[in-house]
N, C-alpha and C. Protein backbone atom coordinates (compact mmCIF):
# COMPACT_ATOMS: atom_id res chain seq x y z
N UNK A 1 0.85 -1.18 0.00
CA UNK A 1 0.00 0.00 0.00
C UNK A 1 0.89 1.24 0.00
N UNK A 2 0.30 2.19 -0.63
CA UNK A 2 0.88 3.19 -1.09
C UNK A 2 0.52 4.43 -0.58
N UNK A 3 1.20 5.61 0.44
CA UNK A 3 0.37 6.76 0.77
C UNK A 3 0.91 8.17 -0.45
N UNK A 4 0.40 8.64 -1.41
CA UNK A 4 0.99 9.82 -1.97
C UNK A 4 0.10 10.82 -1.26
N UNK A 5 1.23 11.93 -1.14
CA UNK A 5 1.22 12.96 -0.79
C UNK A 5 1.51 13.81 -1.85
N UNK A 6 1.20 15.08 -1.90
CA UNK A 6 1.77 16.04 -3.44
C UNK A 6 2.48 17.54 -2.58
N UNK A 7 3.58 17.63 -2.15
CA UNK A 7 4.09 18.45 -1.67
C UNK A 7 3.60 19.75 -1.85
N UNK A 8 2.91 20.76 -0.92
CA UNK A 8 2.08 22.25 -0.92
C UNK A 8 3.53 22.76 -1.81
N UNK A 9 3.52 23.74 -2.62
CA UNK A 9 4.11 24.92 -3.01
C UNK A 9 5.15 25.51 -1.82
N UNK A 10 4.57 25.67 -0.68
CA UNK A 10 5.40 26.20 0.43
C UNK A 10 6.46 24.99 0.58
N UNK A 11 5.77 23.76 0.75
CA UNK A 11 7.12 23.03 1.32
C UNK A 11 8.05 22.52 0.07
N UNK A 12 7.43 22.51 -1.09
CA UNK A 12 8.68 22.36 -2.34
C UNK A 12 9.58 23.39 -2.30
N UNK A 13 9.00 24.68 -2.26
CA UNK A 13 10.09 26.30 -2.01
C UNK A 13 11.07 25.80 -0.85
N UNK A 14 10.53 25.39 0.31
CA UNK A 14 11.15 25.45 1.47
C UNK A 14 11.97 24.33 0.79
N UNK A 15 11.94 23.57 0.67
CA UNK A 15 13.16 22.16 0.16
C UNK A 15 14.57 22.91 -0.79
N UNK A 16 13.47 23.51 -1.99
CA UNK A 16 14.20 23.85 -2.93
C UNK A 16 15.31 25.03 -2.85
N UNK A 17 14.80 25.64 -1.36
CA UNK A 17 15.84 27.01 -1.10
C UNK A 17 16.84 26.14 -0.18
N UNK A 18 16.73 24.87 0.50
CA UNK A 18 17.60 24.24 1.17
C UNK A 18 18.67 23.55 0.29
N UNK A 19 17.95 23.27 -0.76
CA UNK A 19 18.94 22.30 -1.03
C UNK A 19 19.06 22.79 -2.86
N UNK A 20 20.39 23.81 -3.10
CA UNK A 20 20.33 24.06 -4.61
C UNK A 20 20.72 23.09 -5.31
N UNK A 21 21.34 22.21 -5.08
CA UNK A 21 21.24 20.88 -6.12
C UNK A 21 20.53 20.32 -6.57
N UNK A 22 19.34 20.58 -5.74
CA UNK A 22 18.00 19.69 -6.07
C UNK A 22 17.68 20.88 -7.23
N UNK A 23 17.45 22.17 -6.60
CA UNK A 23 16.62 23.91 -7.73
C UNK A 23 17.76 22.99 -9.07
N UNK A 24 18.82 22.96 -9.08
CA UNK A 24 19.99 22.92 -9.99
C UNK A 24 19.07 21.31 -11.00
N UNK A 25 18.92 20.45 -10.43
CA UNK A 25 18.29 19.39 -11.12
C UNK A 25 17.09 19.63 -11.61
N UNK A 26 15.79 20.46 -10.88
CA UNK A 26 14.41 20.69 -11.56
C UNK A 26 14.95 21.61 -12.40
N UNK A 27 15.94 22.37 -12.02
CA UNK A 27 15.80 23.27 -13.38
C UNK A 27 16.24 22.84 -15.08
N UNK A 28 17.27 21.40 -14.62
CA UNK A 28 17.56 20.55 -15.92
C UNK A 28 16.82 20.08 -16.60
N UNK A 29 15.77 19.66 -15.37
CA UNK A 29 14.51 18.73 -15.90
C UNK A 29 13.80 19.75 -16.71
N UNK A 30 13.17 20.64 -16.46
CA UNK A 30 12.45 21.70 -16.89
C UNK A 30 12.93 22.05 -18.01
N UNK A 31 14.82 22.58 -18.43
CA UNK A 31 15.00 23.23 -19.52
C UNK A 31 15.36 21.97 -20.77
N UNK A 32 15.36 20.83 -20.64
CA UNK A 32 15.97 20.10 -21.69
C UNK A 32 14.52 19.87 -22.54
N UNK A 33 13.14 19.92 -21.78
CA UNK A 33 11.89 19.84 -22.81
C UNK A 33 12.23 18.61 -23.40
N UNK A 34 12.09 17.37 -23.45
CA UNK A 34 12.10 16.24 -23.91
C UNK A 34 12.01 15.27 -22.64
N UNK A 35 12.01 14.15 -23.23
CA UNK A 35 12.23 12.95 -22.36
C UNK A 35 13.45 12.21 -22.14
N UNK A 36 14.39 12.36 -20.44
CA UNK A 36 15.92 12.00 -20.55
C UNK A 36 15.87 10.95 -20.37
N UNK A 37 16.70 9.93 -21.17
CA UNK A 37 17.26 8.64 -21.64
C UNK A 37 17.57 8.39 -19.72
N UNK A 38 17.90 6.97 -19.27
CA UNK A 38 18.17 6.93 -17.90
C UNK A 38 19.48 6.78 -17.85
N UNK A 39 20.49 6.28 -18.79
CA UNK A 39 21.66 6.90 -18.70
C UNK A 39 21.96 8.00 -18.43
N UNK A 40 21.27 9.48 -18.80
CA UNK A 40 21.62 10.48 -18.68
C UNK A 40 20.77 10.98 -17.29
N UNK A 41 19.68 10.30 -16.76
CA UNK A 41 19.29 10.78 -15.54
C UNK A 41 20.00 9.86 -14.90
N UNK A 42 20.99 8.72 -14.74
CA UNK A 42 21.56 8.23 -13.73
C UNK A 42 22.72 9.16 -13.60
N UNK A 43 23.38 9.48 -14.34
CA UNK A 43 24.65 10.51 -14.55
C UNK A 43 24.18 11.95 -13.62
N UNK A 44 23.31 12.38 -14.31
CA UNK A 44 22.51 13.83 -13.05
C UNK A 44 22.62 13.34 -12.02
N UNK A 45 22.05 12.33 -11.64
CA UNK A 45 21.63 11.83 -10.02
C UNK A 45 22.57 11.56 -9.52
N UNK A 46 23.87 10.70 -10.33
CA UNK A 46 24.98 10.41 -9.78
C UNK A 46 25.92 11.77 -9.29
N UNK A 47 26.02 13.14 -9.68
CA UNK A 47 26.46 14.71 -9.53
C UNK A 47 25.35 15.15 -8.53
N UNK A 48 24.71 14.53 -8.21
CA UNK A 48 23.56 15.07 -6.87
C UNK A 48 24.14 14.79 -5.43
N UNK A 49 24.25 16.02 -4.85
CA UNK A 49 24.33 15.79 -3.30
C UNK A 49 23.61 16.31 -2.81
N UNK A 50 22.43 16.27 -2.30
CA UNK A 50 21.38 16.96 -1.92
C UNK A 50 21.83 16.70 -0.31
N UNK A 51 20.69 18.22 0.03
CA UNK A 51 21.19 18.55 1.61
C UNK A 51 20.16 16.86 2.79
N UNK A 52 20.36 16.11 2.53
CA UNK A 52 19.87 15.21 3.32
C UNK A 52 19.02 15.80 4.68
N UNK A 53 19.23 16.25 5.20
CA UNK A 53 18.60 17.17 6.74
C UNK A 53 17.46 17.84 6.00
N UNK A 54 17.66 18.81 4.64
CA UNK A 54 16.49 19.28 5.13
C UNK A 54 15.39 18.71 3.86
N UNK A 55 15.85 18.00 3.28
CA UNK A 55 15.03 17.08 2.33
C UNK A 55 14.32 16.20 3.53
N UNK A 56 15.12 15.58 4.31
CA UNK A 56 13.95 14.51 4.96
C UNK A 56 12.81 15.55 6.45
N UNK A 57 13.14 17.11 6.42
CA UNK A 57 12.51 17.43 7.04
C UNK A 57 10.97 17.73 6.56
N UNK A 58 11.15 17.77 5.11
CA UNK A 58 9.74 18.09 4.31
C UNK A 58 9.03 17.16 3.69
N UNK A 59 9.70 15.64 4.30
CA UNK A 59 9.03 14.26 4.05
C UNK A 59 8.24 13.54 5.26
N UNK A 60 7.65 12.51 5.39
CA UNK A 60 7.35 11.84 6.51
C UNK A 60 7.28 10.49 5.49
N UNK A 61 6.82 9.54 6.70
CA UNK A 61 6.54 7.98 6.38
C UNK A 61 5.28 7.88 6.59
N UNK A 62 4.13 7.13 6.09
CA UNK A 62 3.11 6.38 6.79
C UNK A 62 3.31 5.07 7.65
N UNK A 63 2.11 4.96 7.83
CA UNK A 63 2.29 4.23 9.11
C UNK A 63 1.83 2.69 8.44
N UNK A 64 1.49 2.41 7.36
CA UNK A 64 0.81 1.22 6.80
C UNK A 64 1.81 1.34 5.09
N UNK A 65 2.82 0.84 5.02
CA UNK A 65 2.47 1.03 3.54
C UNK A 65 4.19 2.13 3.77
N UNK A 66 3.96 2.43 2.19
CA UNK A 66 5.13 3.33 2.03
C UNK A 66 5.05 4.65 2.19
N UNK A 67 5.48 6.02 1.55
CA UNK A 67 4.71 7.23 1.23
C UNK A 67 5.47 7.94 0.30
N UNK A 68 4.58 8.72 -0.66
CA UNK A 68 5.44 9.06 -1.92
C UNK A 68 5.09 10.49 -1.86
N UNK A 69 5.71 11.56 -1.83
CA UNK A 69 5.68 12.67 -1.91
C UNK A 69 6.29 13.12 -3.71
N UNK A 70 5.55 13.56 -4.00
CA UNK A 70 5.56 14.09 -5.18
C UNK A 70 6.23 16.10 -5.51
N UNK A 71 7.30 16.13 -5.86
CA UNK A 71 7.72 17.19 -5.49
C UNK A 71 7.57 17.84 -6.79
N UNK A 72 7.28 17.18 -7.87
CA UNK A 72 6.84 18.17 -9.05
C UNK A 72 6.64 16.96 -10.41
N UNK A 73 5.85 17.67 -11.22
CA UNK A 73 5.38 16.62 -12.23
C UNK A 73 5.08 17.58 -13.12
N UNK A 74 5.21 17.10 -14.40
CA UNK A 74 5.02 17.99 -15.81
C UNK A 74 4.29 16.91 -16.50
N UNK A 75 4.45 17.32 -18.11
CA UNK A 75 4.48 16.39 -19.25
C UNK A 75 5.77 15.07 -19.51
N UNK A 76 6.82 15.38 -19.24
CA UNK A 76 7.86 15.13 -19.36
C UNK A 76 8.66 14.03 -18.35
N UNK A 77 8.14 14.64 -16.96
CA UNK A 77 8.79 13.94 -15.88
C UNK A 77 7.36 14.62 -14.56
N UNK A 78 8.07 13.32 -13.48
CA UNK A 78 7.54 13.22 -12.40
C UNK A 78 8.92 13.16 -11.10
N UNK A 79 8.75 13.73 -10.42
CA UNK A 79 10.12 13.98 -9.39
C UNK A 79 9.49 13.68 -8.01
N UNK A 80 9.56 12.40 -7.07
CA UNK A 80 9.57 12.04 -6.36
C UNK A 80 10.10 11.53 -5.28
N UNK A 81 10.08 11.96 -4.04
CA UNK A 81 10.57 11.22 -2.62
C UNK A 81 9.99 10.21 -2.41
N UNK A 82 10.82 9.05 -2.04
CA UNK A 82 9.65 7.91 -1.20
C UNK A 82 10.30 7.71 -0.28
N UNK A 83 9.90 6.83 0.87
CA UNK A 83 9.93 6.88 1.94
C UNK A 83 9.46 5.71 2.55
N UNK A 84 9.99 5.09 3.19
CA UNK A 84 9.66 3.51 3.79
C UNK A 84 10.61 3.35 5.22
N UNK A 85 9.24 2.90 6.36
CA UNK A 85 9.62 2.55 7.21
C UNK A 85 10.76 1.42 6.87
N UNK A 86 11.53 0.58 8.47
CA UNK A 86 12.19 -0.44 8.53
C UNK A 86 10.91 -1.54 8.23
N UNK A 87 11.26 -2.75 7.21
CA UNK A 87 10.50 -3.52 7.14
C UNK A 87 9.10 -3.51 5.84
N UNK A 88 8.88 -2.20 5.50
CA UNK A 88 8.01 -1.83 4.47
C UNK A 88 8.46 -2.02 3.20
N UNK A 89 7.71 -1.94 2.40
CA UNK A 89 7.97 -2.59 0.55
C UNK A 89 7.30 -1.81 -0.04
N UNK A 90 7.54 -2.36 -1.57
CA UNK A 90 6.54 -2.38 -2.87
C UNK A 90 5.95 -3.41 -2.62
N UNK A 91 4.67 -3.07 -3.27
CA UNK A 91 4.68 -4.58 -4.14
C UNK A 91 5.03 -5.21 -5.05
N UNK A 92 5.05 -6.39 -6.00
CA UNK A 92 5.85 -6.58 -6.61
C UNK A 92 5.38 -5.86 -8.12
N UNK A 93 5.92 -5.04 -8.49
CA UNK A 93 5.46 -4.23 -9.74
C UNK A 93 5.79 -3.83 -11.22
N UNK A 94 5.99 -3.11 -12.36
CA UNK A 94 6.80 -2.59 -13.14
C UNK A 94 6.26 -1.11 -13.39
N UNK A 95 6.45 -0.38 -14.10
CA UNK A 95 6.45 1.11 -14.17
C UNK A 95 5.99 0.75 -15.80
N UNK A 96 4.92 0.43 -16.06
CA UNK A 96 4.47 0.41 -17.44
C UNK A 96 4.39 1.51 -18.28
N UNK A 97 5.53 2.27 -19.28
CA UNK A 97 4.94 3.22 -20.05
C UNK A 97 6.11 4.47 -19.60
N UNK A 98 6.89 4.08 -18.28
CA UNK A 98 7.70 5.04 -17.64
C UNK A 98 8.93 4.40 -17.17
N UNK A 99 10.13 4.92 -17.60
CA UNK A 99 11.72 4.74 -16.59
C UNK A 99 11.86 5.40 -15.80
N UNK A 100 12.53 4.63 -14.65
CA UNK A 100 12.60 4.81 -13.68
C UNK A 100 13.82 5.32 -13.30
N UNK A 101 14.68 6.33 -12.67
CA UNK A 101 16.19 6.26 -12.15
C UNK A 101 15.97 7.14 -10.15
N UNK A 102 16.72 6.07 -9.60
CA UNK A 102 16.40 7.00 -8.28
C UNK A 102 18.04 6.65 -7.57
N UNK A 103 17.79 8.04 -6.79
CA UNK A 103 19.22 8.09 -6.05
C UNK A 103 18.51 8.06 -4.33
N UNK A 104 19.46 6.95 -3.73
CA UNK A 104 19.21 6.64 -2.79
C UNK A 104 19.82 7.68 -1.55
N UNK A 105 18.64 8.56 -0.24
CA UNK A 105 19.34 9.72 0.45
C UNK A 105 20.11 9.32 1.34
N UNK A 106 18.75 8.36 1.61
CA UNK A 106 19.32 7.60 3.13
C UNK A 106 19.06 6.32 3.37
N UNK A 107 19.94 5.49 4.33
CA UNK A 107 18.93 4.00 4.55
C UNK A 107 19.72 3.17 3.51
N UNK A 108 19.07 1.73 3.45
CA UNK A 108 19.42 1.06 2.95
C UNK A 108 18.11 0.48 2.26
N UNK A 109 18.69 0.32 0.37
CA UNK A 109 17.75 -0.11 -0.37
C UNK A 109 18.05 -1.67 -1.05
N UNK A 110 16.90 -2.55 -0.47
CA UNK A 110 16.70 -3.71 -1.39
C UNK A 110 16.17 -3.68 -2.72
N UNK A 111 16.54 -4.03 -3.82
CA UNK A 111 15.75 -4.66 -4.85
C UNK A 111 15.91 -6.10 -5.05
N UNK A 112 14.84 -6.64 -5.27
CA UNK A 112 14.58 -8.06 -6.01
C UNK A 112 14.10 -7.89 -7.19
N UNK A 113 14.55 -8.69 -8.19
CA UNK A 113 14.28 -8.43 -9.50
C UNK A 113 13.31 -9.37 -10.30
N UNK A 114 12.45 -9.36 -10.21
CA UNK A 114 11.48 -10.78 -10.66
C UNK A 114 11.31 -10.96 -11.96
N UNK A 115 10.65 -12.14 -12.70
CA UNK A 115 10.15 -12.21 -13.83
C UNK A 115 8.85 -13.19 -13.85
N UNK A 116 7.96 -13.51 -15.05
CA UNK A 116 6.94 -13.87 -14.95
C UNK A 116 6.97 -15.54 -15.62
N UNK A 117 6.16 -16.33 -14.99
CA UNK A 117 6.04 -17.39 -15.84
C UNK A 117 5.06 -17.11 -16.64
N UNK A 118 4.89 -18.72 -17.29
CA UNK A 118 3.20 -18.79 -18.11
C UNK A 118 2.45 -18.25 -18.05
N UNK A 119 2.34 -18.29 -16.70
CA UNK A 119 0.76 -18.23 -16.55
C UNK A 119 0.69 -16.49 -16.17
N UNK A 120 1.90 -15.60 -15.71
CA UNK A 120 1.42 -14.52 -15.59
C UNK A 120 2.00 -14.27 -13.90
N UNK A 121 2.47 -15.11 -13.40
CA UNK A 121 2.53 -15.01 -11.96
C UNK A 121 4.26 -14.69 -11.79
N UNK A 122 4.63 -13.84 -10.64
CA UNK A 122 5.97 -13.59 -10.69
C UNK A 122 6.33 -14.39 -9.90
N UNK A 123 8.62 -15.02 -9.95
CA UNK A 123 8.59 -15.09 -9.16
C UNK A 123 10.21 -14.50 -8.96
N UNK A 124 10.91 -14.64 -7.93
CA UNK A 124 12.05 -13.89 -7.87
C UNK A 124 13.20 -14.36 -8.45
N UNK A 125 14.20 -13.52 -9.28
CA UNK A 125 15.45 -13.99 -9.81
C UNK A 125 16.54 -14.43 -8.90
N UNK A 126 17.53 -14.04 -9.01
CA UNK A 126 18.89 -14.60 -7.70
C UNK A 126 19.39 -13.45 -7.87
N UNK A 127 18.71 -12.19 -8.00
CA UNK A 127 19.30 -11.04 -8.48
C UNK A 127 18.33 -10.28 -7.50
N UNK A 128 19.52 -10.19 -6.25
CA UNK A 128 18.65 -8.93 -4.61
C UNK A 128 20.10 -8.63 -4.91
N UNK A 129 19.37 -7.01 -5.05
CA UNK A 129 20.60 -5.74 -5.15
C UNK A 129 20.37 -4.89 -3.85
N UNK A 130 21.03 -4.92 -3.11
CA UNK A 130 21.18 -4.09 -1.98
C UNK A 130 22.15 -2.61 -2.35
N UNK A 131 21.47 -1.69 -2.22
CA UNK A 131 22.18 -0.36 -2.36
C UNK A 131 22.32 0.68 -0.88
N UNK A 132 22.94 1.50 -1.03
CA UNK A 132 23.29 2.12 0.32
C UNK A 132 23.21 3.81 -0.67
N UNK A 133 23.24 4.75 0.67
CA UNK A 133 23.15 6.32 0.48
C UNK A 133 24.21 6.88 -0.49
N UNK A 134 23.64 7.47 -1.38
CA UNK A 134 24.44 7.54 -2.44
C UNK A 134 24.78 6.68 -4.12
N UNK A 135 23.95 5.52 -3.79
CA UNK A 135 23.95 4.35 -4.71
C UNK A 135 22.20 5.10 -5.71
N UNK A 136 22.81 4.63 -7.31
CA UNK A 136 21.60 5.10 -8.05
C UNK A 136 21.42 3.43 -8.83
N UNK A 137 19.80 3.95 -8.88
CA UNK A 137 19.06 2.49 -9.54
C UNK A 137 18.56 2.89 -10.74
N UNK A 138 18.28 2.61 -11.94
CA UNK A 138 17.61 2.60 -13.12
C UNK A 138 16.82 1.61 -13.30
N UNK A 139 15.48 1.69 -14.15
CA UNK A 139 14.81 0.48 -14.31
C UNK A 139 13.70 1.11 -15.48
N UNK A 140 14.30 0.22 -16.40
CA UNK A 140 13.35 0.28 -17.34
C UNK A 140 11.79 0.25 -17.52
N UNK A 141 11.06 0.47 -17.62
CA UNK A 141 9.24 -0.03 -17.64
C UNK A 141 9.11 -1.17 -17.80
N UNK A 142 9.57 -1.84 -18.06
CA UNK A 142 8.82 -3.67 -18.45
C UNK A 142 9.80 -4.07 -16.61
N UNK A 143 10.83 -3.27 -16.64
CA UNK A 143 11.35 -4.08 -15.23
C UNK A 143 10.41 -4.46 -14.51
N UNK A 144 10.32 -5.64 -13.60
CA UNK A 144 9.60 -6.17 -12.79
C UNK A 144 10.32 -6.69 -11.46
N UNK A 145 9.90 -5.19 -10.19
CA UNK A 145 10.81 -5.46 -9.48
C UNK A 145 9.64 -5.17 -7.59
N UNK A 146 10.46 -5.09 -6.50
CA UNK A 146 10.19 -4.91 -5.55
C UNK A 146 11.63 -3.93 -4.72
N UNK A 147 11.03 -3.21 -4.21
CA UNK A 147 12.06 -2.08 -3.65
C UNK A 147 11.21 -2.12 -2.01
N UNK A 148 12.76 -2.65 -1.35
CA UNK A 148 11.87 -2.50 0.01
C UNK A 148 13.35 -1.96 1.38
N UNK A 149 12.15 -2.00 2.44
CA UNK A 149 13.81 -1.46 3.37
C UNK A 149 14.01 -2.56 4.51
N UNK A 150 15.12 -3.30 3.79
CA UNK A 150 15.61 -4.14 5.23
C UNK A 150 16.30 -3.76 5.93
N UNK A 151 16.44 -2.65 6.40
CA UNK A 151 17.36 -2.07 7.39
C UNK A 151 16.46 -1.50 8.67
N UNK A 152 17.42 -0.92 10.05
CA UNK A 152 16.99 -0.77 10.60
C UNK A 152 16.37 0.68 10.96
N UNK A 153 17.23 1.25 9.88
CA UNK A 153 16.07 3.01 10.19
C UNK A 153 15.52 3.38 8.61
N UNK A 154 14.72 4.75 8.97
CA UNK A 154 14.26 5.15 7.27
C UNK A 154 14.95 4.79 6.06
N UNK A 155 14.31 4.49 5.09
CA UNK A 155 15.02 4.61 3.49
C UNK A 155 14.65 5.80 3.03
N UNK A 156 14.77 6.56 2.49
CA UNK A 156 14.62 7.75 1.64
C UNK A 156 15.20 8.06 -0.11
N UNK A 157 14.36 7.54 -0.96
CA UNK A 157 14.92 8.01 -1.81
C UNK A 157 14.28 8.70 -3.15
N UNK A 158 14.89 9.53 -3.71
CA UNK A 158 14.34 10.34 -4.40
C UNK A 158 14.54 10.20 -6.16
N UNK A 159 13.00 10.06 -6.75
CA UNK A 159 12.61 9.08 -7.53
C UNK A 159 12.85 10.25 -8.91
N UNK A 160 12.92 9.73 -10.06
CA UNK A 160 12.45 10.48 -11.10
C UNK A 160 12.01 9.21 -12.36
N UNK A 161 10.54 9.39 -12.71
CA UNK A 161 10.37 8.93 -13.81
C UNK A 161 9.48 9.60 -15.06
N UNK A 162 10.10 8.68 -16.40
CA UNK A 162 9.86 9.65 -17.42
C UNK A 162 9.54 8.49 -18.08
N UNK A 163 8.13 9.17 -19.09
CA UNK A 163 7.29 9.76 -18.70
C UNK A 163 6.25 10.15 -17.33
N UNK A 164 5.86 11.21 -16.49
CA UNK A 164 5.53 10.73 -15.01
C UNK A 164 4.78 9.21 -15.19
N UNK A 165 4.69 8.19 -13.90
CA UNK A 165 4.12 7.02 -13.74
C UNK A 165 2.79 7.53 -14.03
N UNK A 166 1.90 6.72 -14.68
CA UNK A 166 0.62 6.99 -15.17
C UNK A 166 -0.11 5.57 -14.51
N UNK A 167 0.81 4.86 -14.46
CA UNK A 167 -0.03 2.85 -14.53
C UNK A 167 1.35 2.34 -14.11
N UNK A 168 1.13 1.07 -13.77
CA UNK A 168 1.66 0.14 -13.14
C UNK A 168 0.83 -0.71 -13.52
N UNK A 169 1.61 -2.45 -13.24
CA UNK A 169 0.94 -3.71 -13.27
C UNK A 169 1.47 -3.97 -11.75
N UNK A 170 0.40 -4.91 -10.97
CA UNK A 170 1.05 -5.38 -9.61
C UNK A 170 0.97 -6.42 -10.24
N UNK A 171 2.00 -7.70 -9.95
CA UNK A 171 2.15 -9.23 -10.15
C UNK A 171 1.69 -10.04 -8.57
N UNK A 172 0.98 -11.11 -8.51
CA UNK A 172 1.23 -11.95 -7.87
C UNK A 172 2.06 -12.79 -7.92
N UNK A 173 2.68 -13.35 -6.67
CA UNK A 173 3.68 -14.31 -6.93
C UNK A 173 3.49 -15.85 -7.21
N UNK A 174 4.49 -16.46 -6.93
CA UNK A 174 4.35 -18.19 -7.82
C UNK A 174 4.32 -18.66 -6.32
């Protein structure tokens, strides 16, 4: 389960005057007017040091589920925080129609990478990527994955996909 939130105007300003790397990235996003390849948004994300303190001061977690704060969305792109307690997940999903690239703030991030049989049902590869603060993920739209936090404090990480997520498929497993 999923909580989105869409960040007020005040608290995107308030983020965006904290942290100019982040103003420095919406403003890339904004001036290139097209759709960036995820090579070239892993490369941005990878030159990102965002102020950690006051990015996670204009986030929270839910209490059931994950929470996605949405810090700006166009035609083009969608720019997102998520946020997961110790112990919280995805479900198992893909980003149908949208790539994915996210740079991890804080915490520690699992992926499992699944695929589908016959019949439609997922189940997991031998491919669990554990990433740490500072580590960036890409994932194509057909990817079929689960992003969760096995660690013991917040994950935080801050999402960008292009075109914004419109749909998803959830998979059951085998």
């Amino acid at each position: 389960m999923v909580t989105q939130v869409v960040l007020s105007l005040e608290t995107r300003e308030e983020l965006l005057s904290n942290c100019p790397e982040m103003t420095n990235f919406v403003n890339w996003l904004d001036s290139i007017n097209r759709r960036p390849g995820l090579d070239e948004l892993a490369l941005k994300l990878s030159n990102l040091k965002p102020n950690s303190a006051a990015l996670e001061n204009c986030v929270g977690y839910a209490k059931v589920g994950y929470q996605r704060h949405v810090v700006k969305k166009n035609d083009i792109y969608e720019l997102a925080i998520i946020c997961w307690k110790p112990g919280q997940k995805t479900p198992i999903h893909d980003h149908i129609g949208s790539d994915c690239a996210f740079l991890i703030i804080s915490g520690t991030s699992t992926e499992t990478i699944y695929e589908t049989n016959d019949n439609g049902l997922a189940f997991p590869t031998k491919s669990i990527i554990i990433r740490k603060s500072g580590e960036i993920c890409a994932a194509e739209e057909q990817d079929i994955h689960v992003v969760s936090n096995e660690g013991d404090i917040g994950l935080v990480e801050l999402h960008v996909y292009t075109p914004p997520l419109s749909g998803y498929n959830i998979y059951s497993s085998v």
